[in-house]
C-alpha atoms as a PDB file:
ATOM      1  CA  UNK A   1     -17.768  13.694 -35.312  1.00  0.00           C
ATOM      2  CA  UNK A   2     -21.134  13.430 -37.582  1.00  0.00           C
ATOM      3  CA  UNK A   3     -24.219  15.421 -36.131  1.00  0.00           C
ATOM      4  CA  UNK A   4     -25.888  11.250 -36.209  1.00  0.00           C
ATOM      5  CA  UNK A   5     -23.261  10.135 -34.111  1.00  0.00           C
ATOM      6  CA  UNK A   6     -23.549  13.538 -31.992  1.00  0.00           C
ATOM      7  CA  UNK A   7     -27.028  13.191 -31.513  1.00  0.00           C
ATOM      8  CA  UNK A   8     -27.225   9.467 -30.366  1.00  0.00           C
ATOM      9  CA  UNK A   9     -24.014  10.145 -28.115  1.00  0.00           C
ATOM     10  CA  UNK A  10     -26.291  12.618 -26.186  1.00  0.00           C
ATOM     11  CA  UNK A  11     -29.051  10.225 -25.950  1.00  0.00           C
ATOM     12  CA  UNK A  12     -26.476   7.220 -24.275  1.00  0.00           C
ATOM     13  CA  UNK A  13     -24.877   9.704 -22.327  1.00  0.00           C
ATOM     14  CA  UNK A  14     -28.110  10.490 -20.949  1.00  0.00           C
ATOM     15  CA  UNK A  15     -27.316  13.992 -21.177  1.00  0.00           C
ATOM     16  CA  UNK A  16     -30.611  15.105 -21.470  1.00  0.00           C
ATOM     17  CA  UNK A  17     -31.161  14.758 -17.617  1.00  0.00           C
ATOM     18  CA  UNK A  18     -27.907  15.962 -16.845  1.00  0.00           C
ATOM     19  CA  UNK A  19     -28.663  19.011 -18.936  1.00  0.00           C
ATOM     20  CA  UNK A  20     -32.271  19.531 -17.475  1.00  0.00           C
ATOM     21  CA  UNK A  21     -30.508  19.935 -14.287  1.00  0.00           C
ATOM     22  CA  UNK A  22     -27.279  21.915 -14.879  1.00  0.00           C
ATOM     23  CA  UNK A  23     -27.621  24.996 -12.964  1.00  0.00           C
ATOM     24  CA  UNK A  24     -26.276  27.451 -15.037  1.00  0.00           C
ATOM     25  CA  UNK A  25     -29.705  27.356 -17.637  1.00  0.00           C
ATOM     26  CA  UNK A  26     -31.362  29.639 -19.610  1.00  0.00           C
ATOM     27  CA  UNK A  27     -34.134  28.791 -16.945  1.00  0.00           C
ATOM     28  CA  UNK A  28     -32.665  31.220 -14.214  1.00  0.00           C
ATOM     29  CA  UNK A  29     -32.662  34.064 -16.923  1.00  0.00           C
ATOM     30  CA  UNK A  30     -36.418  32.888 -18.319  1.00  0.00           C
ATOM     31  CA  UNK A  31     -37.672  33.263 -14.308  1.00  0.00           C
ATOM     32  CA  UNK A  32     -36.156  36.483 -14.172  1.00  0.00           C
ATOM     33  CA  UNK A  33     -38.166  38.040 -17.569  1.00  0.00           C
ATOM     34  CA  UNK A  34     -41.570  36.320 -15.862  1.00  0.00           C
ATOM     35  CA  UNK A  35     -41.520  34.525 -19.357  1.00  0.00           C
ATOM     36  CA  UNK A  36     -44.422  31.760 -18.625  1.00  0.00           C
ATOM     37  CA  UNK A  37     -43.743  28.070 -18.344  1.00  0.00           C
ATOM     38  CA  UNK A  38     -46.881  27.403 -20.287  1.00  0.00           C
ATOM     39  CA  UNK A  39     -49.081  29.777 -23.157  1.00  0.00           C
ATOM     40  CA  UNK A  40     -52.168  28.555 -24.576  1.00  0.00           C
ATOM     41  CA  UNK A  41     -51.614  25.345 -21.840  1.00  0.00           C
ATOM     42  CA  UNK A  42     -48.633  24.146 -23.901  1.00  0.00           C
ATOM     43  CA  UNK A  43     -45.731  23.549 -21.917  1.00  0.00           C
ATOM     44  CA  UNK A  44     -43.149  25.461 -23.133  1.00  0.00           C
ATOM     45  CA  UNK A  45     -39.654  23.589 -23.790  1.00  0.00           C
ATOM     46  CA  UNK A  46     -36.688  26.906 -23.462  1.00  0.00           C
ATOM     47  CA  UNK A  47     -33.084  26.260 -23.960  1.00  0.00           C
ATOM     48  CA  UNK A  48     -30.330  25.381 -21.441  1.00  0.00           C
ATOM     49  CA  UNK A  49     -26.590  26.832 -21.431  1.00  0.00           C
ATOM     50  CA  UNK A  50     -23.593  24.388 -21.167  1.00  0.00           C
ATOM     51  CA  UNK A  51     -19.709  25.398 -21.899  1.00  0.00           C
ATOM     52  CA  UNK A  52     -21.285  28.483 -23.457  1.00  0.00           C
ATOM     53  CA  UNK A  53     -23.374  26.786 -25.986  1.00  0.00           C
ATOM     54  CA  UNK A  54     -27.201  26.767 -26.337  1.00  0.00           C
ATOM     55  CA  UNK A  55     -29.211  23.927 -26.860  1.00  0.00           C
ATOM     56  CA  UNK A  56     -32.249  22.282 -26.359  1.00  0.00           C
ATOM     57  CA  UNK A  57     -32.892  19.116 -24.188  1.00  0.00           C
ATOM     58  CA  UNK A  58     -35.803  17.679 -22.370  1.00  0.00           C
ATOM     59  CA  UNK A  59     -38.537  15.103 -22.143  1.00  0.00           C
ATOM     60  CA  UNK A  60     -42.137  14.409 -21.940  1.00  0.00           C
ATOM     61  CA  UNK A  61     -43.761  11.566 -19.734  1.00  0.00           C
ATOM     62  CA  UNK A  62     -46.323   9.972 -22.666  1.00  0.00           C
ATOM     63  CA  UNK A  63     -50.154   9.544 -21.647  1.00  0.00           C
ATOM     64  CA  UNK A  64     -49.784   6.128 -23.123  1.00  0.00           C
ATOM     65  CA  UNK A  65     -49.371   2.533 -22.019  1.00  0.00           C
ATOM     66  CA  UNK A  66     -48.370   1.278 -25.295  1.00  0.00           C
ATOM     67  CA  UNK A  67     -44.696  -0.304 -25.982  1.00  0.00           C
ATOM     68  CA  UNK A  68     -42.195   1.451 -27.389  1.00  0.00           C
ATOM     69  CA  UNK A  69     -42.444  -0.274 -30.510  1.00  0.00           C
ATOM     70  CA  UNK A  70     -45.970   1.255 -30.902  1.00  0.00           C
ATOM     71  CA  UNK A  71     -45.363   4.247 -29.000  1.00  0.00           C
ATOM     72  CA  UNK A  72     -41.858   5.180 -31.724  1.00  0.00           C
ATOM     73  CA  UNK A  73     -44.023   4.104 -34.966  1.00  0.00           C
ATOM     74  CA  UNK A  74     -46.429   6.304 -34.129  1.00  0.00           C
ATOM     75  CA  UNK A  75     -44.226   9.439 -33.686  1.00  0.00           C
ATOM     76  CA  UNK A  76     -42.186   8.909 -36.265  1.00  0.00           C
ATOM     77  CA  UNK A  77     -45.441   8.267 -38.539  1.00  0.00           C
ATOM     78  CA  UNK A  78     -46.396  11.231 -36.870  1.00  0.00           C
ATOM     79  CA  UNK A  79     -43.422  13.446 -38.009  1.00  0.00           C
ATOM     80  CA  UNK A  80     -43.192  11.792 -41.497  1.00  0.00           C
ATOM     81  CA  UNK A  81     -47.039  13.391 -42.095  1.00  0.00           C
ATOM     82  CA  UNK A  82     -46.244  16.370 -41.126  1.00  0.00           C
ATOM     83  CA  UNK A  83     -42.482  16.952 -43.324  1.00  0.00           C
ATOM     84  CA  UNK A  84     -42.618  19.389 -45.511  1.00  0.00           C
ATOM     85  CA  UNK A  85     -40.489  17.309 -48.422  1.00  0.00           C
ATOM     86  CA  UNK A  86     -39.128  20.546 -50.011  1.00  0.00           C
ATOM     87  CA  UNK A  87     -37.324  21.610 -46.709  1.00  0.00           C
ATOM     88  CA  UNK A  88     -37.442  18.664 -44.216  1.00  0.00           C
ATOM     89  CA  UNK A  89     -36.370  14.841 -44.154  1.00  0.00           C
ATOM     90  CA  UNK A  90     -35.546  12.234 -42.157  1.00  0.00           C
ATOM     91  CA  UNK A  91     -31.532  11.899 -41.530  1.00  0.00           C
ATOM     92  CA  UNK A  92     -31.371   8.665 -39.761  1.00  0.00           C
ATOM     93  CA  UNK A  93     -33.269   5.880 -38.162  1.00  0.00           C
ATOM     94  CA  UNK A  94     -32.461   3.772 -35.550  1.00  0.00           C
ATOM     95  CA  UNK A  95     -35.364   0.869 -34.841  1.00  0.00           C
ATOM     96  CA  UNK A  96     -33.774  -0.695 -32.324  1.00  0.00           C
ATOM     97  CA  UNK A  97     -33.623   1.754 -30.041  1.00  0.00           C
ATOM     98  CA  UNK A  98     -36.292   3.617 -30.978  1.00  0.00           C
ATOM     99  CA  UNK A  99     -34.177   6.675 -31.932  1.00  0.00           C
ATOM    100  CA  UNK A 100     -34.702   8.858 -35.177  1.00  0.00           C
ATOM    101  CA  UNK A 101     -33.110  12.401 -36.559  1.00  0.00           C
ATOM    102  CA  UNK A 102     -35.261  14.859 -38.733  1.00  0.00           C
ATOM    103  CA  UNK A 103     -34.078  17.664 -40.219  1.00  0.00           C
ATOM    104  CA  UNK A 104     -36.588  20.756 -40.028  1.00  0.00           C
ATOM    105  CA  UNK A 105     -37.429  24.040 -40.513  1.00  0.00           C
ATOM    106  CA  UNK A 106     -40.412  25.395 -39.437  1.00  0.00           C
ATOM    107  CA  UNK A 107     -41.739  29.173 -40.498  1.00  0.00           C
ATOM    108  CA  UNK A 108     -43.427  31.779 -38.177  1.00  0.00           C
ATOM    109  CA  UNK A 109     -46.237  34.021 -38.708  1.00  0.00           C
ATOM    110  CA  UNK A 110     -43.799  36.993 -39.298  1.00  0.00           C
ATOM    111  CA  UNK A 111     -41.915  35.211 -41.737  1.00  0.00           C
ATOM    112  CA  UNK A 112     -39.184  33.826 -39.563  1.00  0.00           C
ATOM    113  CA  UNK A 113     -37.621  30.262 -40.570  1.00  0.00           C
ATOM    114  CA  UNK A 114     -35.868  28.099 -37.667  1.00  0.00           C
ATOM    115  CA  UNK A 115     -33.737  25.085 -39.459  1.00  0.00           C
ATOM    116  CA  UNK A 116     -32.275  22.534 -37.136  1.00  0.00           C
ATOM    117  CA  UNK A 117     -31.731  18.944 -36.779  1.00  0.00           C
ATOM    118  CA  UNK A 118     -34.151  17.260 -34.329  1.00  0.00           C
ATOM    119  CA  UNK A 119     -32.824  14.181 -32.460  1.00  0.00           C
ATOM    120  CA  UNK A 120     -36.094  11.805 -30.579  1.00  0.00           C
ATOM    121  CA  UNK A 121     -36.151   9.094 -28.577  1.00  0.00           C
ATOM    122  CA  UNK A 122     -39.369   7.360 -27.277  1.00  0.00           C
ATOM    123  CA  UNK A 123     -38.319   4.892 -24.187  1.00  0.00           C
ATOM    124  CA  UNK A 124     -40.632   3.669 -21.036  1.00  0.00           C
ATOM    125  CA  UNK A 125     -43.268   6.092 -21.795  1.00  0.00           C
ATOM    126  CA  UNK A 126     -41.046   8.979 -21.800  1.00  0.00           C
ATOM    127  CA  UNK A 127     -40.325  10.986 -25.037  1.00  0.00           C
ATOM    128  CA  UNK A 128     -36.953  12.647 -25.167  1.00  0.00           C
ATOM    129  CA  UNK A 129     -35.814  15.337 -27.717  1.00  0.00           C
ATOM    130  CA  UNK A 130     -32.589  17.289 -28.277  1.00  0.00           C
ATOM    131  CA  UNK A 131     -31.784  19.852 -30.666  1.00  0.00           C
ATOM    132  CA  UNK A 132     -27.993  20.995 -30.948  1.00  0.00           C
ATOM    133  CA  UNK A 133     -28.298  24.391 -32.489  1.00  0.00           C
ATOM    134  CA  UNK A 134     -31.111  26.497 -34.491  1.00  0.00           C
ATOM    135  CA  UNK A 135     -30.210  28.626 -37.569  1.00  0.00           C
ATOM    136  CA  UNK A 136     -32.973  31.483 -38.001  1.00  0.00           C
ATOM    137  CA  UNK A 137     -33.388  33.404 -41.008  1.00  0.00           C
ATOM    138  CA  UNK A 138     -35.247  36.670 -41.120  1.00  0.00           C
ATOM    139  CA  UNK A 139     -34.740  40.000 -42.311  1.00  0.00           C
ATOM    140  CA  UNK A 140     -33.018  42.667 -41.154  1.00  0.00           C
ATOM    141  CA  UNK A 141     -32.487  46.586 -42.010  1.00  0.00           C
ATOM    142  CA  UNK A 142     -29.346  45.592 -44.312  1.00  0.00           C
ATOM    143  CA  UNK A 143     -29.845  42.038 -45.329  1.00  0.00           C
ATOM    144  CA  UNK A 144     -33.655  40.546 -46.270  1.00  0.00           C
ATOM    145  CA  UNK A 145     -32.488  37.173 -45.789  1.00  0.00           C
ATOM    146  CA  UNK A 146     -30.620  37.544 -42.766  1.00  0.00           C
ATOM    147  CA  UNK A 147     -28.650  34.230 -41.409  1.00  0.00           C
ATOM    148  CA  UNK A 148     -27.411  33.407 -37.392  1.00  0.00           C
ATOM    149  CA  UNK A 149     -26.757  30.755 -35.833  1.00  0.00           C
ATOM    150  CA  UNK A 150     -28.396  30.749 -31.946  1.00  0.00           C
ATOM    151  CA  UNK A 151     -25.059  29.696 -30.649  1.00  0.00           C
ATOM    152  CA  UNK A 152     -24.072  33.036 -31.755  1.00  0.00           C
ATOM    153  CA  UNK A 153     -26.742  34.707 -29.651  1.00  0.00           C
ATOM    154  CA  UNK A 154     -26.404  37.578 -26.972  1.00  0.00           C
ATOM    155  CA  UNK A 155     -29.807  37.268 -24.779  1.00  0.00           C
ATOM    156  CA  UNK A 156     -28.827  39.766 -22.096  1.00  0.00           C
ATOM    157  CA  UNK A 157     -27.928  42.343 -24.415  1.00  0.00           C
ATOM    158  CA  UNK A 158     -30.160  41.822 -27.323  1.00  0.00           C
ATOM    159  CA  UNK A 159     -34.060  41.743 -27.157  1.00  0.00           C
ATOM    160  CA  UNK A 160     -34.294  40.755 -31.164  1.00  0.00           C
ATOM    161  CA  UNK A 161     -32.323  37.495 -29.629  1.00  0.00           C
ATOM    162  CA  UNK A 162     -34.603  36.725 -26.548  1.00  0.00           C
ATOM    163  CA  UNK A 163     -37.401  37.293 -29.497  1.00  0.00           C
ATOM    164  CA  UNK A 164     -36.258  34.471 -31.532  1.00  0.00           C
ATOM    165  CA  UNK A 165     -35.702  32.052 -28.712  1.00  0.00           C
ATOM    166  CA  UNK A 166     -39.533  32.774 -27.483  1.00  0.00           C
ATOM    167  CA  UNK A 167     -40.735  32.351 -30.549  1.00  0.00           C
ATOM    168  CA  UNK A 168     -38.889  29.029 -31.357  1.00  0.00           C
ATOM    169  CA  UNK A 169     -39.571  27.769 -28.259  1.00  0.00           C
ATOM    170  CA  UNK A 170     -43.308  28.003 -28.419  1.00  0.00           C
ATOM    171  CA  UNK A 171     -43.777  26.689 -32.270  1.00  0.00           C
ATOM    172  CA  UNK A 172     -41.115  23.704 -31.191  1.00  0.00           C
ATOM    173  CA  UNK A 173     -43.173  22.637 -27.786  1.00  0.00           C
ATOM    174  CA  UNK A 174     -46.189  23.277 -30.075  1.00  0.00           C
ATOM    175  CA  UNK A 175     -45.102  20.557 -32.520  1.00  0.00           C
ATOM    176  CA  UNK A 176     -43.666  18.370 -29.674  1.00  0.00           C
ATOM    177  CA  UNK A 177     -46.878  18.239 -28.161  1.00  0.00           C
ATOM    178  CA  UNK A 178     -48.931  17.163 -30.904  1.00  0.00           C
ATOM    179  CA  UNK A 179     -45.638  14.669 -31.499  1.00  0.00           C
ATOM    180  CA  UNK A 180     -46.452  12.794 -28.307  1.00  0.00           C
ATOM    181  CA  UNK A 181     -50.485  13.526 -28.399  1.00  0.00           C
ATOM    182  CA  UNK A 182     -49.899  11.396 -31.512  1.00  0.00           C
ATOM    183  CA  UNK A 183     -47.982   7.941 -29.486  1.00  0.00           C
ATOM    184  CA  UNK A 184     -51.654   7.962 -27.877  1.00  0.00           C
ATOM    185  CA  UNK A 185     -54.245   8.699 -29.953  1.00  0.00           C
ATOM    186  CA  UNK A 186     -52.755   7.771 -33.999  1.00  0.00           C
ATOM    187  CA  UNK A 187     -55.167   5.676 -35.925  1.00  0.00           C
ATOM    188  CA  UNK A 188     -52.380   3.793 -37.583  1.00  0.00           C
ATOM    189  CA  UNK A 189     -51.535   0.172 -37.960  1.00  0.00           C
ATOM    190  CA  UNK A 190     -48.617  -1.414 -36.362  1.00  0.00           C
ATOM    191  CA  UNK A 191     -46.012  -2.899 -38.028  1.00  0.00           C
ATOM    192  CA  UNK A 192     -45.930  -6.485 -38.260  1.00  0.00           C
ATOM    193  CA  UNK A 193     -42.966  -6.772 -40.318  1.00  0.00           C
ATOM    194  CA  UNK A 194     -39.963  -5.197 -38.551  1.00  0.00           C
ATOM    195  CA  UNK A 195     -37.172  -6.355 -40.311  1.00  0.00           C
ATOM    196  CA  UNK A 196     -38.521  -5.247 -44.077  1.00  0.00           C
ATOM    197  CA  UNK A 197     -39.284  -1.977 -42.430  1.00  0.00           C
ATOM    198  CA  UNK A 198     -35.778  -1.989 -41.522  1.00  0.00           C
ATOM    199  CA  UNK A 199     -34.499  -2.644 -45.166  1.00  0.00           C
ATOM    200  CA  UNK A 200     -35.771   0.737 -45.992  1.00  0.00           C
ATOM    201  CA  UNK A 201     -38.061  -0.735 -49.374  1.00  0.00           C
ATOM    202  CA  UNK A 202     -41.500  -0.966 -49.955  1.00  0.00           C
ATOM    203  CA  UNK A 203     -42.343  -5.092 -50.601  1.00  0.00           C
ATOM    204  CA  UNK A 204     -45.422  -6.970 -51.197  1.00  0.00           C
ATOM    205  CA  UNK A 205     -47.561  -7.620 -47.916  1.00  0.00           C
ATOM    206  CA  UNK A 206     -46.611  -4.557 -46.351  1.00  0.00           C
ATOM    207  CA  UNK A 207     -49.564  -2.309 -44.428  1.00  0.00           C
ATOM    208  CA  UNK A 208     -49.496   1.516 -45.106  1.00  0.00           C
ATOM    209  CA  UNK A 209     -47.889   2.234 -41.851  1.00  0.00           C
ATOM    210  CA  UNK A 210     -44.738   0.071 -42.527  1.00  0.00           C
ATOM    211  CA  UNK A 211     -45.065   1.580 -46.533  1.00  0.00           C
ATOM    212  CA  UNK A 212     -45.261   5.164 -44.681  1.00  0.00           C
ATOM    213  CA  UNK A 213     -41.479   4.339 -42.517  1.00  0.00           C
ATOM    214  CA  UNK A 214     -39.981   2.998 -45.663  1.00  0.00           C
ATOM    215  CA  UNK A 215     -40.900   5.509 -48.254  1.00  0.00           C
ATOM    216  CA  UNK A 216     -42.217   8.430 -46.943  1.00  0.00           C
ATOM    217  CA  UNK A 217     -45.622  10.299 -47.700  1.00  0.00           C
ATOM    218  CA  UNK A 218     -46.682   9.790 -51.401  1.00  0.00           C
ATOM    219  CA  UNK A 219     -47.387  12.896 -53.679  1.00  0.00           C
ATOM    220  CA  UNK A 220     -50.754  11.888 -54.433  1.00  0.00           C
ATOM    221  CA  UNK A 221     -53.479   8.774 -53.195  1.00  0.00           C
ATOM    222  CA  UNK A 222     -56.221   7.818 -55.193  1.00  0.00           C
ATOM    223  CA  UNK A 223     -59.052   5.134 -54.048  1.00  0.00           C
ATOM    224  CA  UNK A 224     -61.117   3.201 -55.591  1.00  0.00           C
ATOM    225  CA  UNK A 225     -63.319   0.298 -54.251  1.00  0.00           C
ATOM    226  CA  UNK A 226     -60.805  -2.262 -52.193  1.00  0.00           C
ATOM    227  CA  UNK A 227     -57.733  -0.867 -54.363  1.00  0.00           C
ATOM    228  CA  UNK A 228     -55.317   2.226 -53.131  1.00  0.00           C
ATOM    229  CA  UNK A 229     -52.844   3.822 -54.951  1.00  0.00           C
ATOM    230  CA  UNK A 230     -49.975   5.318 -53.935  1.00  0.00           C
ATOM    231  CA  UNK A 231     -47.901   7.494 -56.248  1.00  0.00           C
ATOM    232  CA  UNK A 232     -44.461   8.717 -55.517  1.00  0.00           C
ATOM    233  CA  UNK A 233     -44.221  11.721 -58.508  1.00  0.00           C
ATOM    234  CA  UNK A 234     -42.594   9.732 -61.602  1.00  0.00           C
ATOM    235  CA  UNK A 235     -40.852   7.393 -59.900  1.00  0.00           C
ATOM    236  CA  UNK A 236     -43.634   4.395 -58.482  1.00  0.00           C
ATOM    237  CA  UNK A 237     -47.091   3.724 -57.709  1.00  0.00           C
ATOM    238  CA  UNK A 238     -47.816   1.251 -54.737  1.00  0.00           C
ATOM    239  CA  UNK A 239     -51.340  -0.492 -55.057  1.00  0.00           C
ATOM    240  CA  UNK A 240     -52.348  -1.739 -52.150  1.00  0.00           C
ATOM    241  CA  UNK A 241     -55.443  -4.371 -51.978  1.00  0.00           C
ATOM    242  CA  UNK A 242     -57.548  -3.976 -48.540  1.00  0.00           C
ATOM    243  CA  UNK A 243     -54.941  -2.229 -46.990  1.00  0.00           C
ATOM    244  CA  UNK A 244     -52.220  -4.822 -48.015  1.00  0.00           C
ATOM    245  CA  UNK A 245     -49.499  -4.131 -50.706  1.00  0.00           C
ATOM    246  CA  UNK A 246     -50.177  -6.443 -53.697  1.00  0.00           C
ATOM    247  CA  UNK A 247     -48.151  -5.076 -56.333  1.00  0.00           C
ATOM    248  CA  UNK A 248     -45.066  -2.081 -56.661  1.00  0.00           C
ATOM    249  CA  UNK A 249     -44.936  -0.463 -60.396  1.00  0.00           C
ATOM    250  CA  UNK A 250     -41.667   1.161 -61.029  1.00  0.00           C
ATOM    251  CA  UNK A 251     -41.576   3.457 -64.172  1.00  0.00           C
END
């Protein structure tokens, strides 16, 4: 099975409340080290055991009354902004039910990196998120570029493991939070024009929100007057008149 089909099985399984409320959690070990259930007033999303597997699974009730058409474009305008295109990139969209997979990977202070696939859902005012597995990298005494998956963790036996799952969890509910700060408070334009959205392709009329789902941040913007240009490297410049997309140059 693909990690899309995976990922959107969990979501209509509704697993993630099943999961929230399996006993056997990481929960009943996180109580037990006094680890705090929020730092810095984030609320901190930790991982839950099932069949001997660690993952992560949970939701967040949204401090917004939009719908969940305006509620999904702005956290997945949200998480295009803030892709790194080197390392991260949307895997899959699904507009209809307001589903999308991003593939991440997200550095720490102490040079850390956590790579994962990140499923969302926004539905009803309620954000959901689920995350499979995490592969860290970091170095060791032997290897400087150190690779294990967190599946492959032993967090009663190993405080170097318990590290990484703190420190994952905090810079993931970090980003989460901003995530669904951003379904209430984005200055962004809604899309008008589903179904060209849905086509995946930049085409005349389009806003820059519905440019923004279609083909990602540009490498550069330039304004001038009325006119806005948006360049993607060598490939095409977007020119956009009052906010409006009047003409697409392909090189």
């Amino acid at each position: 099975m693909t990690l899309r089909k995976i990922l959107l099985s969990f979501f209509i399984a509704t697993a993630l409340i099943a999961v929230a409320k399996d006993d056997n959690t990481l929960e009943k070990w996180a109580n037990n080290q006094q680890t705090p259930d929020y730092i810095d007033g984030v609320r901190i999303f930790r991982p839950v055991i099932k069949n001997g597997k660690m993952t992560f699974g949970d939701f967040i009730v949204l401090s917004t009354h939009e719908s969940n058409d305006v509620a999904f474009t702005r956290a997945l305008a949200y998480t295009i902004n803030e892709m790194d295109p080197e390392t991260e990139s949307i895997e899959t969209v699904d507009y209809d039910l307001h589903r999308f997979v991003v593939n991440r990977a997200i550095s720490s202070d102490d040079g850390n990196i956590y790579e994962f696939a990140e499923a969302v859902e926004v539905d009803n005012g309620v954000l959901a998120f689920m995350i499979p597995d995490i592969v860290v990298r970091y170095k060791d005494k032997l290897i400087f570029n150190k690779k294990t998956s967190f599946h492959k963790f032993n967090l009663e036996k190993k405080e170097q493991h318990r590290k990484f799952v703190e420190q994952f969890s905090l810079l993931n509910s970090r980003y989460l939070e901003q995530m669904a700060n951003a379904t209430a408070y984005s200055n962004i334009e809604n899309v008008k024009n589903w179904e060209a959205v849905k086509k995946g392709k930049a085409t005349k009329g389009m806003n820059y929100t519905e440019v923004l789902l279609t083909e990602g941040k540009p490498d550069n913007i330039t304004e001038s007057d009325n006119i806005t240009k948006w360049m993607y490297g060598s490939t095409f410049i977007i020119i956009f008149t009052n906010g409006i997309v009047e003409r697409i140059v392909n090189f």
